[in-house]
N, C-alpha and C. Protein backbone atom coordinates (compact mmCIF):
# COMPACT_ATOMS: atom_id res chain seq x y z
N UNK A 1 -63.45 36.96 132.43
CA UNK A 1 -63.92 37.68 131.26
C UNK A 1 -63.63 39.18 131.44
N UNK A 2 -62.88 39.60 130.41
CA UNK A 2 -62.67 41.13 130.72
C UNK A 2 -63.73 42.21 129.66
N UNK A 3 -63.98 42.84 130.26
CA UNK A 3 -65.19 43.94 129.23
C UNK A 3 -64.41 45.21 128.68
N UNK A 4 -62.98 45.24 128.85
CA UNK A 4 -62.87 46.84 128.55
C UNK A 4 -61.27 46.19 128.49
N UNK A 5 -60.93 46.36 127.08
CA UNK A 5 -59.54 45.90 127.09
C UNK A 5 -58.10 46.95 126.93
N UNK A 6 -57.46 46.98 127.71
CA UNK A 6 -56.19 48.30 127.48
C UNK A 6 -55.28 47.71 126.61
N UNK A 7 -55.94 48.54 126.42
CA UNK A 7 -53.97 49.09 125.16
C UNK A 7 -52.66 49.47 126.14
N UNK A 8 -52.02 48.44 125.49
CA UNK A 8 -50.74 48.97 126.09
C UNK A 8 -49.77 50.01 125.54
N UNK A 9 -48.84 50.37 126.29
CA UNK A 9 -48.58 51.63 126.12
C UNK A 9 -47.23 51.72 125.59
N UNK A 10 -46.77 52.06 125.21
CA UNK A 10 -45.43 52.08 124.32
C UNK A 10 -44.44 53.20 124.48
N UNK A 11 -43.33 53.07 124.88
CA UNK A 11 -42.14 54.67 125.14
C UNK A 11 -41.39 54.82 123.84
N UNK A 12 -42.06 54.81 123.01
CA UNK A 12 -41.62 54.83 122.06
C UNK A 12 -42.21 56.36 121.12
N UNK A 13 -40.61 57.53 120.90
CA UNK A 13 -41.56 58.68 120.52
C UNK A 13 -42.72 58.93 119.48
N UNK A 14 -43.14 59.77 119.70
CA UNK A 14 -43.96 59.83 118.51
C UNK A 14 -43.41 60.74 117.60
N UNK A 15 -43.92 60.38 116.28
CA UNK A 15 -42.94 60.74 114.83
C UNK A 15 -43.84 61.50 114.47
N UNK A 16 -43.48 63.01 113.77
CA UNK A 16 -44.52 64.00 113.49
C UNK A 16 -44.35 63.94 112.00
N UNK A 17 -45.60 64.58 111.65
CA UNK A 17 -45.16 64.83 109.71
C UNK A 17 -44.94 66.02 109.48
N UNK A 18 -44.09 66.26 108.55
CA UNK A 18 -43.91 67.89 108.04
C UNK A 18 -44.94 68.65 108.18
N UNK A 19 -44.10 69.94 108.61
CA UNK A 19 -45.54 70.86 108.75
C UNK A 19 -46.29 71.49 107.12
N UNK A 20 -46.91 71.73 107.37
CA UNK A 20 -48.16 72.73 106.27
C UNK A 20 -48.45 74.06 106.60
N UNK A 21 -47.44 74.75 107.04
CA UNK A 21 -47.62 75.63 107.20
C UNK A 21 -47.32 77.10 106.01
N UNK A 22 -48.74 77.79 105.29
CA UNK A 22 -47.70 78.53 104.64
C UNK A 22 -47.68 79.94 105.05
N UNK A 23 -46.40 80.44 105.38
CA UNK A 23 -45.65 81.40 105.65
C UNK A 23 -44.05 81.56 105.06
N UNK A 24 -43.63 82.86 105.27
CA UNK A 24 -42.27 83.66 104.92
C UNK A 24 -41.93 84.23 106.39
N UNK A 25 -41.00 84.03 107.16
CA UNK A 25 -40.30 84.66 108.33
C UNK A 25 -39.16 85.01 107.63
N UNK A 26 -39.71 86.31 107.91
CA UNK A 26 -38.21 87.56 107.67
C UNK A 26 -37.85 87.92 108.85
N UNK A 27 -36.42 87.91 109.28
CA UNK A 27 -35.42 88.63 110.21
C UNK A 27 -34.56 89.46 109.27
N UNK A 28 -35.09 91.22 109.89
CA UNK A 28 -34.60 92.34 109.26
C UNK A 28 -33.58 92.66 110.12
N UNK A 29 -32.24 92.95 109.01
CA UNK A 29 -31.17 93.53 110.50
C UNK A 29 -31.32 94.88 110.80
N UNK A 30 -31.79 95.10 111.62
CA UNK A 30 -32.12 96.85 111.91
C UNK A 30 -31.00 97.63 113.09
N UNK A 31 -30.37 96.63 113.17
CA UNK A 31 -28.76 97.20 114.02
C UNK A 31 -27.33 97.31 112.48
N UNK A 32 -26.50 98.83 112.99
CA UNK A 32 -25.56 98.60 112.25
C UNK A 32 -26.29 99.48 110.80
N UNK A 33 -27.09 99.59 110.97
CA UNK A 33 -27.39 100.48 109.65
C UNK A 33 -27.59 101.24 109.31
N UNK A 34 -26.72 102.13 108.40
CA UNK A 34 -26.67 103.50 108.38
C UNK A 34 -28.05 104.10 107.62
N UNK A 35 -28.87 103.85 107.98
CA UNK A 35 -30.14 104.32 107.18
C UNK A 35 -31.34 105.25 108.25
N UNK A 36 -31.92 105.99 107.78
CA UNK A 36 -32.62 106.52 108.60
C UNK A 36 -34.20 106.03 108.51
N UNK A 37 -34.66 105.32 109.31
CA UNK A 37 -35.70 104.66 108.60
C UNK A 37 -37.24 105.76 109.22
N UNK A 38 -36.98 106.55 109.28
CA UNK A 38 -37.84 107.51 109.86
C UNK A 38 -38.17 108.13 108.66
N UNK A 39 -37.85 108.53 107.75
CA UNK A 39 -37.25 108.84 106.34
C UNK A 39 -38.52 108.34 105.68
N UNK A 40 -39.01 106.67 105.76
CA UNK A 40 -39.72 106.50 105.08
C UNK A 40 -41.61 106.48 105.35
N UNK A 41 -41.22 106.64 106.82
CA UNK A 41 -42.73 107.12 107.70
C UNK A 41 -44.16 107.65 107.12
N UNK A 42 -43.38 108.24 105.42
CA UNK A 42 -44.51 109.18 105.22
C UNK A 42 -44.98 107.78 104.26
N UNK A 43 -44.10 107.18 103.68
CA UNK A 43 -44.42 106.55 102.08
C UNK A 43 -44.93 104.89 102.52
N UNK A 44 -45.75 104.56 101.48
CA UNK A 44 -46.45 103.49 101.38
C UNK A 44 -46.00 102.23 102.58
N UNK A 45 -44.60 102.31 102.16
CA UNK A 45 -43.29 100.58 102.66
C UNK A 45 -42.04 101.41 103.18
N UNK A 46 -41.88 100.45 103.64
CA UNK A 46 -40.52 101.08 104.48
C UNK A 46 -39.40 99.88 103.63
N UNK A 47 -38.64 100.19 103.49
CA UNK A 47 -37.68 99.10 102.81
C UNK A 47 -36.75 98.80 103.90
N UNK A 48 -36.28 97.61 104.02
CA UNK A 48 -35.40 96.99 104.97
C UNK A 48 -34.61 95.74 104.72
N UNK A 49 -33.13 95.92 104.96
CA UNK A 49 -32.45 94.66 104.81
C UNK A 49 -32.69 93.42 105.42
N UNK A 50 -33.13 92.27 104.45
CA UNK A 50 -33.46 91.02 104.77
C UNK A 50 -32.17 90.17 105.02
N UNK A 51 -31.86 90.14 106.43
CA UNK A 51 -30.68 88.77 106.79
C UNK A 51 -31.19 87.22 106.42
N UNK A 52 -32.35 87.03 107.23
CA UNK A 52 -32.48 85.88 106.78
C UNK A 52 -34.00 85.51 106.26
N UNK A 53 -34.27 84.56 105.39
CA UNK A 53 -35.56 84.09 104.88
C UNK A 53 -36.00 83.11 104.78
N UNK A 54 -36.99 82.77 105.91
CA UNK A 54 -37.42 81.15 106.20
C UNK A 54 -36.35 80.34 106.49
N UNK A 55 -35.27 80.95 107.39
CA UNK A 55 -33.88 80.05 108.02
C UNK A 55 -33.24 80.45 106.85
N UNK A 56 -33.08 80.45 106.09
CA UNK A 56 -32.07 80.68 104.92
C UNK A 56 -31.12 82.11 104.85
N UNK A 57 -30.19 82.49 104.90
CA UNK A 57 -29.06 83.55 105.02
C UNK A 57 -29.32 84.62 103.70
N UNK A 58 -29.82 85.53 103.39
CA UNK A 58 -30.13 86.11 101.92
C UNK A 58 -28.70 86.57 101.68
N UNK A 59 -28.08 86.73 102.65
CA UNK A 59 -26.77 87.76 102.01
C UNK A 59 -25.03 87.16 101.26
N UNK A 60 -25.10 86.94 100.05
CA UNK A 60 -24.26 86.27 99.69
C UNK A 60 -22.61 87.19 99.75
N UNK A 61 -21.17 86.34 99.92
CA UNK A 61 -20.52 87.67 100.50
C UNK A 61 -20.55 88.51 99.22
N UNK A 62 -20.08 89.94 99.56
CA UNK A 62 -19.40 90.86 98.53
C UNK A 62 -20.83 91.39 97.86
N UNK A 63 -22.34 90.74 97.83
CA UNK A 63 -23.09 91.48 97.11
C UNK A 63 -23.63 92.26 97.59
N UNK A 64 -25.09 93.10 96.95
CA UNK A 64 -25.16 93.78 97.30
C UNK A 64 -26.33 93.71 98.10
N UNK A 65 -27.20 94.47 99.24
CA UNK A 65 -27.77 94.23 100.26
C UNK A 65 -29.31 93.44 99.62
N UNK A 66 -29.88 92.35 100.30
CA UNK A 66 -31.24 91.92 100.23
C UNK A 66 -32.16 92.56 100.64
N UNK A 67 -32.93 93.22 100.20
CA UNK A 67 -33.57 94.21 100.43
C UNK A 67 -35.67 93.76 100.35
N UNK A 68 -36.21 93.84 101.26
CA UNK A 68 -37.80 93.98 100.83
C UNK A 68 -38.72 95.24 101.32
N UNK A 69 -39.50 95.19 101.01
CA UNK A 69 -40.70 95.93 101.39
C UNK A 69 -41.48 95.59 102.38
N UNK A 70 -41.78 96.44 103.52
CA UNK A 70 -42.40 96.04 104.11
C UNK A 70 -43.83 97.20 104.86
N UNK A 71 -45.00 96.79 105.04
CA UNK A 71 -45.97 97.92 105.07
C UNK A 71 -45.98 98.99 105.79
N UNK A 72 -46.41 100.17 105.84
CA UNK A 72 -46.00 101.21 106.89
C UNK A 72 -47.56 101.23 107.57
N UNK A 73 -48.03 101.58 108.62
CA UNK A 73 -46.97 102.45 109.80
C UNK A 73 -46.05 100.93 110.37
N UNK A 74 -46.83 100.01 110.17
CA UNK A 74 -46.31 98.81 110.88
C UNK A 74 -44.85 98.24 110.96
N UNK A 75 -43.83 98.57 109.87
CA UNK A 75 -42.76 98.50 110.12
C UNK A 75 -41.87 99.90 110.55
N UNK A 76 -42.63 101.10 109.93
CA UNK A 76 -41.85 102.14 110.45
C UNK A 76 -41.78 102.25 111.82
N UNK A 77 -43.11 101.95 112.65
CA UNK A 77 -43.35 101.67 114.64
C UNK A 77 -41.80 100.37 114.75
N UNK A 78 -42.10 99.49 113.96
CA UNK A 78 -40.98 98.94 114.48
C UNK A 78 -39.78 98.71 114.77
N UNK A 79 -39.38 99.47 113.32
CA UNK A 79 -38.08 100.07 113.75
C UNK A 79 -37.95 101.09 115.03
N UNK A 80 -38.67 102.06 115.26
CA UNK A 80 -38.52 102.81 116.12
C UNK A 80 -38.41 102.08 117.32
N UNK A 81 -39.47 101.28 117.56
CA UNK A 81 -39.06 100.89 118.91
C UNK A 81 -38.45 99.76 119.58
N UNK A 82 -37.42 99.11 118.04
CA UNK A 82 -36.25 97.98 118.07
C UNK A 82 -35.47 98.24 119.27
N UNK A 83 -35.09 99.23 119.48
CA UNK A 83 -34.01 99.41 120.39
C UNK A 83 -34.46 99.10 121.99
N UNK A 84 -35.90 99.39 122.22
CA UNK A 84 -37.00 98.89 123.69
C UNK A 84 -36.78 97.94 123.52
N UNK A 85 -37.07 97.05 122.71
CA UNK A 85 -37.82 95.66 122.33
C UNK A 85 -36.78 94.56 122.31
N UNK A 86 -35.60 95.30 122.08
CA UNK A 86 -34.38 94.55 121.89
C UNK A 86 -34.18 93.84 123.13
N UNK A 87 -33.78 94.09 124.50
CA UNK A 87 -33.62 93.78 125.78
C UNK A 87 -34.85 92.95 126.45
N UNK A 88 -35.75 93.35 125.89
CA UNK A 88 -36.93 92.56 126.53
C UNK A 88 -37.17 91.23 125.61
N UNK A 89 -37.11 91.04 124.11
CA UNK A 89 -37.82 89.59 123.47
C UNK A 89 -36.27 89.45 122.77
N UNK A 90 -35.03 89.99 123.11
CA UNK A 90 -34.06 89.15 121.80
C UNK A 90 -33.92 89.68 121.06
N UNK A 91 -32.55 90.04 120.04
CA UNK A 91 -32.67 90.71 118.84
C UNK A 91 -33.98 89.71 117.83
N UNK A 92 -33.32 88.43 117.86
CA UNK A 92 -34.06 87.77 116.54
C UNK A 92 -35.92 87.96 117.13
N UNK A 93 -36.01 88.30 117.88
CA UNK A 93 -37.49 88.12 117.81
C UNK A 93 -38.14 89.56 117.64
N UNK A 94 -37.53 90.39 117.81
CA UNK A 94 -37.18 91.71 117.54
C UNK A 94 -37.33 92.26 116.60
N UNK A 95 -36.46 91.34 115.79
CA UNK A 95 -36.32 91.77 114.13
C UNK A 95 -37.26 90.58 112.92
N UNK A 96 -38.04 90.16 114.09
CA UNK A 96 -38.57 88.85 112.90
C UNK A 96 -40.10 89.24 112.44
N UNK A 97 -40.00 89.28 111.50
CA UNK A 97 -41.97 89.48 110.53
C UNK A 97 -42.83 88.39 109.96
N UNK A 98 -42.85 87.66 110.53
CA UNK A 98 -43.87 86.70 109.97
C UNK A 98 -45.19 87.39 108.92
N UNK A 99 -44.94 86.69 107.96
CA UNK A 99 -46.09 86.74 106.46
C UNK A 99 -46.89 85.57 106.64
N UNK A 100 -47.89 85.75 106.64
CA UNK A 100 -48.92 84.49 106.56
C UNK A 100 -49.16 84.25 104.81
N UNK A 101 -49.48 83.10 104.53
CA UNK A 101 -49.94 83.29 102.71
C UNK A 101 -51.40 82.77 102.75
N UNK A 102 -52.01 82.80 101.85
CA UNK A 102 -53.26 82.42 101.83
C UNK A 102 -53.21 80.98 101.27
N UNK A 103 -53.99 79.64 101.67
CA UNK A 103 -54.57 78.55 101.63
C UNK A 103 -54.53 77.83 99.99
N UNK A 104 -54.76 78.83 99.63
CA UNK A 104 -55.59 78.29 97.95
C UNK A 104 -54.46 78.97 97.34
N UNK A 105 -53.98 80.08 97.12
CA UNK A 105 -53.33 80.97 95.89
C UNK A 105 -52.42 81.11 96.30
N UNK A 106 -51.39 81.12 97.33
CA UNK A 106 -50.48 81.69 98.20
C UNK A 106 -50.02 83.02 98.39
N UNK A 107 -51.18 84.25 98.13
CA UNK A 107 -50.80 85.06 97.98
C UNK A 107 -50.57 85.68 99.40
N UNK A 108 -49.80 86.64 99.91
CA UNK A 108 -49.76 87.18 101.03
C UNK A 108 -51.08 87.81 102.23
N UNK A 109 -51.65 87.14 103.21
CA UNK A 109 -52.56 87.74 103.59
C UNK A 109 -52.81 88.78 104.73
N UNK A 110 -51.83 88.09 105.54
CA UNK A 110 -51.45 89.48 106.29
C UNK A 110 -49.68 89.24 106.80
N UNK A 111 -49.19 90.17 108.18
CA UNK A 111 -48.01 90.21 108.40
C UNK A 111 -47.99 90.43 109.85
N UNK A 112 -47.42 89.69 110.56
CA UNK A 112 -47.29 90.02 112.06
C UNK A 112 -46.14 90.44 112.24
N UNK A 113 -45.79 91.62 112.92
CA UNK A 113 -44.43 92.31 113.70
C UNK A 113 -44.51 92.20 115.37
N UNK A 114 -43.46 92.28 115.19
CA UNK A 114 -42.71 92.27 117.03
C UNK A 114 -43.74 92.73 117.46
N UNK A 115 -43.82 93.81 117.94
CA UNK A 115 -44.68 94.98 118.61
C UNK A 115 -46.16 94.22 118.59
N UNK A 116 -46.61 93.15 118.16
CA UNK A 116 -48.02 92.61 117.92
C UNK A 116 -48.83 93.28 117.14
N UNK A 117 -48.17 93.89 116.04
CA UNK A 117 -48.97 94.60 115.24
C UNK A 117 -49.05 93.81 113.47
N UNK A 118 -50.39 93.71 113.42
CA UNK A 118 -50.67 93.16 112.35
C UNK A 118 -51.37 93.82 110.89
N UNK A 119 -50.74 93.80 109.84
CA UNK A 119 -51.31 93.92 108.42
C UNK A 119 -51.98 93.18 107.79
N UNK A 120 -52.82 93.17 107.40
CA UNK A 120 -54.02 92.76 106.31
C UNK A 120 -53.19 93.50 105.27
N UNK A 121 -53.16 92.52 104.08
CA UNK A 121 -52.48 93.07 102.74
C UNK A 121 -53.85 93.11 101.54
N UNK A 122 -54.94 92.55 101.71
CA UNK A 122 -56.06 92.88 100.34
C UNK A 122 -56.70 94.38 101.28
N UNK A 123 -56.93 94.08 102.49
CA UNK A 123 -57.91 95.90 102.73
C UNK A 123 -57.19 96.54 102.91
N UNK A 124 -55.91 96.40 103.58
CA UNK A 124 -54.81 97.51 103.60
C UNK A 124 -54.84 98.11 105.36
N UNK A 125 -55.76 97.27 106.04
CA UNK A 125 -56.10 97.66 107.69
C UNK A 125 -54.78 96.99 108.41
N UNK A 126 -54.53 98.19 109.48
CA UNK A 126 -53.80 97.50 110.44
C UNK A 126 -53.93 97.69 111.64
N UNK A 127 -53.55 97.38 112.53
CA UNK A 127 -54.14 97.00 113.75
C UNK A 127 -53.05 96.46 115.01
N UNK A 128 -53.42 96.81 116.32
CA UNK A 128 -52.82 95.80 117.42
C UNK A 128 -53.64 94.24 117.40
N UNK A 129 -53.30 93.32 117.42
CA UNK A 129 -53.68 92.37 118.17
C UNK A 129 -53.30 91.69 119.59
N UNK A 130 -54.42 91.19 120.27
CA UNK A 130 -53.93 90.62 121.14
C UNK A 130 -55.22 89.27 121.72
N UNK A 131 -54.24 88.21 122.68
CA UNK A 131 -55.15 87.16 122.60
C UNK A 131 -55.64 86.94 124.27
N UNK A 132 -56.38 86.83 124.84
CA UNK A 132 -57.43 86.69 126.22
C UNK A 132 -58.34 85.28 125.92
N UNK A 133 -57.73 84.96 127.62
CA UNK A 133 -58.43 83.57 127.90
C UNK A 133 -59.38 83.81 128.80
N UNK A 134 -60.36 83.33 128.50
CA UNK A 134 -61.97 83.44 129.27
C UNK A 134 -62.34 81.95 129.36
N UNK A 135 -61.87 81.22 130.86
CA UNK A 135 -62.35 79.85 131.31
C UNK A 135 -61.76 79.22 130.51
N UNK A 136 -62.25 78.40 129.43
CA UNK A 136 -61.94 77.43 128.75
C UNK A 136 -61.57 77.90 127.27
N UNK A 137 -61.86 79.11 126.54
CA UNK A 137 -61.89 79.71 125.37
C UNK A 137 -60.83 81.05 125.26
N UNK A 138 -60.22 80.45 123.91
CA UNK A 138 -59.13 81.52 124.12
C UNK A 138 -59.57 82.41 123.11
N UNK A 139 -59.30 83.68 122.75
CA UNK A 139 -59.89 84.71 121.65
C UNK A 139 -58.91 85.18 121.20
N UNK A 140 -58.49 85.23 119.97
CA UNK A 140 -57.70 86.35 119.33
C UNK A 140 -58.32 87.82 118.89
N UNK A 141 -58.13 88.73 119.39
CA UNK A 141 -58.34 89.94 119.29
C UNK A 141 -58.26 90.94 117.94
N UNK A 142 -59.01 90.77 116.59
CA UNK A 142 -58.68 91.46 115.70
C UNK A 142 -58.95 92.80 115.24
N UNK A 143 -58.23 93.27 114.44
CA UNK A 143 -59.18 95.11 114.36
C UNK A 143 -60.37 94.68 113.76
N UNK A 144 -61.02 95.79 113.69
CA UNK A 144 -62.24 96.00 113.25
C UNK A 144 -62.70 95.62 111.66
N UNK A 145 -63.05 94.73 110.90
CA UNK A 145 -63.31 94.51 109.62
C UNK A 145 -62.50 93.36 108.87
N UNK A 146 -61.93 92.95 109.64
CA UNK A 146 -60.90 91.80 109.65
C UNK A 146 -61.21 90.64 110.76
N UNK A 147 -62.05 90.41 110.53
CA UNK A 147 -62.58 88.99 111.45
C UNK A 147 -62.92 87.82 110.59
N UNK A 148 -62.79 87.64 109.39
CA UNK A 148 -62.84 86.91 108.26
C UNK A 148 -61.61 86.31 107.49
N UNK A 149 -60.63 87.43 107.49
CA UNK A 149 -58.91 87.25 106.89
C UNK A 149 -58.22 85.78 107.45
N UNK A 150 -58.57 86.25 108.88
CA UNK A 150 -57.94 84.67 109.08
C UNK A 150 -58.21 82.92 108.39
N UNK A 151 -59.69 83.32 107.75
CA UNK A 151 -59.77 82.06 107.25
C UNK A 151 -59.53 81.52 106.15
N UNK A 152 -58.40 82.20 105.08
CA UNK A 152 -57.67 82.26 104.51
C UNK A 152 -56.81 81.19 104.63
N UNK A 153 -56.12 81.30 105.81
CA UNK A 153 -55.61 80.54 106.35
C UNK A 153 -55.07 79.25 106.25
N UNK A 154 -54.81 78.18 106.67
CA UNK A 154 -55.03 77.14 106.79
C UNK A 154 -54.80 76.99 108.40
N UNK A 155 -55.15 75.36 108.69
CA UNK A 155 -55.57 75.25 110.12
C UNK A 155 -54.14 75.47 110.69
N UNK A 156 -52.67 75.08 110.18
CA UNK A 156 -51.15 75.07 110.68
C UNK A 156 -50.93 76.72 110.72
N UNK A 157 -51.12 77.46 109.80
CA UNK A 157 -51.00 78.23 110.02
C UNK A 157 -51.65 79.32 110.93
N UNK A 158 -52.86 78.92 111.11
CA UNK A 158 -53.91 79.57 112.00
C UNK A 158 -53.55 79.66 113.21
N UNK A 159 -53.13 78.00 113.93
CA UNK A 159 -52.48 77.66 115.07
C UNK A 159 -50.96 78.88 115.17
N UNK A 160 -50.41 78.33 114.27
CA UNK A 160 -48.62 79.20 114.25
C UNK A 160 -49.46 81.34 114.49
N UNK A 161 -50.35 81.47 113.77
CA UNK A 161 -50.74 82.79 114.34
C UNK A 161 -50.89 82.69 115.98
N UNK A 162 -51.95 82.27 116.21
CA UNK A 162 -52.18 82.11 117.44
C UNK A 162 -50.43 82.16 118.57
N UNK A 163 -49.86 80.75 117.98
CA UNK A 163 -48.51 80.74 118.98
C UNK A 163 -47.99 82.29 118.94
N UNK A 164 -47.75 82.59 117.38
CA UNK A 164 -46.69 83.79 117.12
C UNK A 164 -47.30 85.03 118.31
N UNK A 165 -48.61 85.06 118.34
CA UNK A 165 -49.23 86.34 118.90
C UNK A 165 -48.83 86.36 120.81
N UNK A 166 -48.83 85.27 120.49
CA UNK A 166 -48.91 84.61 122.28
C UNK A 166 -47.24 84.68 122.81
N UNK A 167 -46.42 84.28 121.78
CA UNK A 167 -45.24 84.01 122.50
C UNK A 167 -44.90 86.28 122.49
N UNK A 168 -45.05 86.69 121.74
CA UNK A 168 -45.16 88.22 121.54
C UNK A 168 -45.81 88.92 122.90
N UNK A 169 -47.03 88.28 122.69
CA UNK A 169 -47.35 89.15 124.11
C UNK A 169 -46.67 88.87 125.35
N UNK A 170 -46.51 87.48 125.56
CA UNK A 170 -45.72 87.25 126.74
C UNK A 170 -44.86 88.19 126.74
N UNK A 171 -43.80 88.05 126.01
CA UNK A 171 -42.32 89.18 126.23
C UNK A 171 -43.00 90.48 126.42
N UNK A 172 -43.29 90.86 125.70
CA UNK A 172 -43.77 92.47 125.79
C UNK A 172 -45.23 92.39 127.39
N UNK A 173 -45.44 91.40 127.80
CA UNK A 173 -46.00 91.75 129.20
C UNK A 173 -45.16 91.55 130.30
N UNK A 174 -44.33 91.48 130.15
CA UNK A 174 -43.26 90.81 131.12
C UNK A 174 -42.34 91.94 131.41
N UNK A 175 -42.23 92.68 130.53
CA UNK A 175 -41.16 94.71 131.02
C UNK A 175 -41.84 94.98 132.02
């Protein structure tokens, strides 16, 4: 008589379902361009050529440049210090901005850059983040008044923050 019956085990992979994640990953080309992006330091957005969007190529040949907005100081710091950042995480990780969207409306809720610097787009706060493991509990580190934004969220995307922040700090602790 057996009391506790096993399951057997199967090598057979396991099949994932599409993700749910909602976000926009922009890779800005910030090499090669004759622009001075210091220029825009004082004003609201810094504008910057979009290469690619969510894997997709924006630049069709012969037209004219794909262009977005993106928040200041947080992209103006990043351009500046593309050229550090370059050798240590990769151009593409370098040049990549993750947009988070919000859950319910999809409106934009915040924006993570290289440098681990993050925008809140409804209060307009920005901030370093960073994430610390204590025993068993990991913490993401937010500015001040923004400890709520994240739950916006959804749970795929919450996680993909978390990775994005983590694979960021690694490189940039590692110079």
């Amino acid at each position: 008589m057996t009391i506790f019956n096993k399951k057997q085990e199967t090598s057979a992979q396991k099949v994932f379902k599409p993700t749910h994640k909602k976000k926009n990953t922009y890779i800005v080309q910030l090499t090669d361009m004759l622009v001075d992006f210091d220029a825009f330091s004082r004003c609201q957005n810094t504008i910057m050529h979009v290469a690619t969007l969510n894997g997709k190529a924006m630049q069709p040949e012969g037209d004219w440049l794909r262009c977005a907005e993106f928040p200041n100081p947080c992209a103006t710091i990043m351009t500046e210090n593309f050229r550090k950042y370059k050798p240590i995480m990769g151009e593409k990780l370098a040049s990549t901005i993750v947009e988070y969207l919000d859950k319910e409306t999809g409106e934009p809720v915040l924006s993570l850059f290289p440098q681990n610097q993050i925008h809140f787009h409804k209060t307009g706060i920005n901030g370093f983040v960073k994430i610390t493991q204590e025993q068993d509990n990991i913490c993401l580190w937010l500015p001040r008044g923004t400890e709520q934004e994240p739950m916006r969220l959804n749970h795929a995307s919450r996680q993909d923050l978390f990775h994005q922040v983590m694979l960021r700090q690694d490189k940039l602790l590692t110079r």
